[in-house]
Protein backbone atom coordinates (compact mmCIF):
# COMPACT_ATOMS: atom_id res chain seq x y z
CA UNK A 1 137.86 80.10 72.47
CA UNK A 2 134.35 79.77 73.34
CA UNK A 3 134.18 76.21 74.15
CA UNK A 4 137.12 76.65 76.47
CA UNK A 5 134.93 79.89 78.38
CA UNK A 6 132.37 76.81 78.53
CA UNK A 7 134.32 74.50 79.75
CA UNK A 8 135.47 76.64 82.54
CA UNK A 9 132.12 77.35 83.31
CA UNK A 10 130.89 74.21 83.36
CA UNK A 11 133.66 73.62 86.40
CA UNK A 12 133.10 76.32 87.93
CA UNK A 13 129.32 75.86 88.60
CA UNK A 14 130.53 72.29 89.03
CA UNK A 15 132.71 73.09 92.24
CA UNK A 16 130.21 75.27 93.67
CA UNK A 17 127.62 72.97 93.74
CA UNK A 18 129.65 70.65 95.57
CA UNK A 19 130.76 73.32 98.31
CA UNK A 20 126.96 74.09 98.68
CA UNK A 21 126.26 70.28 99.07
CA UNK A 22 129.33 69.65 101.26
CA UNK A 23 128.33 72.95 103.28
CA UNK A 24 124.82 71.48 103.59
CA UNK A 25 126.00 68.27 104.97
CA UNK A 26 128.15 69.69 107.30
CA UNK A 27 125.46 71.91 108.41
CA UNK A 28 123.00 68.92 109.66
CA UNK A 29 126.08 66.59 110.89
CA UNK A 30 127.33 69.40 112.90
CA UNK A 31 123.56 70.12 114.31
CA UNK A 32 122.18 66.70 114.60
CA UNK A 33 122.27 67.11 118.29
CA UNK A 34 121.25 71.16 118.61
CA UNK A 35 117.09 70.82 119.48
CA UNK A 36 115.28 73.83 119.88
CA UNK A 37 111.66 74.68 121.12
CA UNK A 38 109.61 75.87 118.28
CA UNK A 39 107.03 78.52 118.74
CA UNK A 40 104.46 79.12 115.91
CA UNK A 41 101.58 81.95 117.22
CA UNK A 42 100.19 82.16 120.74
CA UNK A 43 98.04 79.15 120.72
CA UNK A 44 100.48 76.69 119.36
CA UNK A 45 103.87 75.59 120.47
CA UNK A 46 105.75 72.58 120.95
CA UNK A 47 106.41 70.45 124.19
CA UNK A 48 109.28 68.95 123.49
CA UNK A 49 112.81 70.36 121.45
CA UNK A 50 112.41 69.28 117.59
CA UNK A 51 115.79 68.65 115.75
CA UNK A 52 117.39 71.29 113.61
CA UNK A 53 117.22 68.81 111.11
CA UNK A 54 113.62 68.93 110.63
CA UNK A 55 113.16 72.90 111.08
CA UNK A 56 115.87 74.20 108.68
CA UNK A 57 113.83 72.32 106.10
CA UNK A 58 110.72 73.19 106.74
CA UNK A 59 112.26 76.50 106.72
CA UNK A 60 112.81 76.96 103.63
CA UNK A 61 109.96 75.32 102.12
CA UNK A 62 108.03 77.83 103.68
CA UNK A 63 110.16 80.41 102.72
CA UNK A 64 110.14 79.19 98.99
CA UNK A 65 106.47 79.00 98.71
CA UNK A 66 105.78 82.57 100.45
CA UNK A 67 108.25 83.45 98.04
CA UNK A 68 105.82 82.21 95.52
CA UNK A 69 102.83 83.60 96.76
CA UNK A 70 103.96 86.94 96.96
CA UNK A 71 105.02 86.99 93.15
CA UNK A 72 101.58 85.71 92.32
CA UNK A 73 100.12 88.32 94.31
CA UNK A 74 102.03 91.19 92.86
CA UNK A 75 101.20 89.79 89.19
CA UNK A 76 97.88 89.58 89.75
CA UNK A 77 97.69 93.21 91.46
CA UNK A 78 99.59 94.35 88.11
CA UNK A 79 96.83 92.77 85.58
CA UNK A 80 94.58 94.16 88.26
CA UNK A 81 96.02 98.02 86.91
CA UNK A 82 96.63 96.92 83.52
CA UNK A 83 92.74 96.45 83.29
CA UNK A 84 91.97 99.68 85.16
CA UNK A 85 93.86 101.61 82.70
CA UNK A 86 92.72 99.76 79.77
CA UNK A 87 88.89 100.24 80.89
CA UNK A 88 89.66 104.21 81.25
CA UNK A 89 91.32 104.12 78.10
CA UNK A 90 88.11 102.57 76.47
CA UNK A 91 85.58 105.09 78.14
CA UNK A 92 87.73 107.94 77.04
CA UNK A 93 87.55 106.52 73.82
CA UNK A 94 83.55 106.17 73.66
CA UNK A 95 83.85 109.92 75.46
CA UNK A 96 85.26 110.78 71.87
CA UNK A 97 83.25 109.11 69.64
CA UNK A 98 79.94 110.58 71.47
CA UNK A 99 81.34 113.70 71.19
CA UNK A 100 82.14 113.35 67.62
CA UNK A 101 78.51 112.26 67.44
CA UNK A 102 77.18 115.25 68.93
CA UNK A 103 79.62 117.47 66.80
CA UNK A 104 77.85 115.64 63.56
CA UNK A 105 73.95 115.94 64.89
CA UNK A 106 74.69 119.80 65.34
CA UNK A 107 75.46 120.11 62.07
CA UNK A 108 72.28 119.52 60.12
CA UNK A 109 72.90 117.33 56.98
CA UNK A 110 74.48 118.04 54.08
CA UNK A 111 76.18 121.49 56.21
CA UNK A 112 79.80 121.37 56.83
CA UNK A 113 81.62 123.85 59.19
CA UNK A 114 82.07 126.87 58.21
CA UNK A 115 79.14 127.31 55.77
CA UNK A 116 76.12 128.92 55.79
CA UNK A 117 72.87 126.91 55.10
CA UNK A 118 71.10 127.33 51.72
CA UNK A 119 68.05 128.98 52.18
């Protein structure tokens, strides 16, 4: 039973990846022609129409590697709070055992709490 639910799979991801290829190639046959001027930021822009062909994959190059950037960034900026809290959580800790210090030196040695000194 399960290697027939894997076989199906198998042709299922099978056909999709050929609609996405055939959709693909359709895409840049269909839009050889189509130009388009391309505009960047205020100082730089293009002269002349560039292809469709060469944009849509520069597209989403970009768009993979931004992508990839920002999930670097936000793993970084989570270490970044995992440290914060781990640093608080090791001053709080030296907070305690400085107290518990202090608690000790007040009582002189050899007293406990709760008794009174031997005269």
């Amino acid at each position: 039973m399960a290697l027939s639910i894997r076989k199906v799979w198998l042709w299922i991801k099978l056909i999709v990846i050929i609609l996405v290829v055939a959709w693909v190639t359709l895409f840049f046959v269909k839009n050889a022609d189509n130009k388009a001027n391309v505009w960047l930021f205020f100082w730089v822009s293009t002269s002349e129409p560039i292809s469709l062909d060469i944009i849509v994959p520069i597209t989403a190059v970009v768009s993979v590697l931004v992508y990839y950037v920002v999930r670097k960034i936000a793993g970084v900026w989570g270490q970044l709070s995992q440290v914060r809290e781990s640093e608080k959580a090791r001053d709080q800790e030296k907070r305690m055992h400085d107290l518990a210090r202090q608690v000790e030196q007040k009582l002189s040695p050899g007293q406990t709490a709760g008794k009174e000194p031997k005269p």
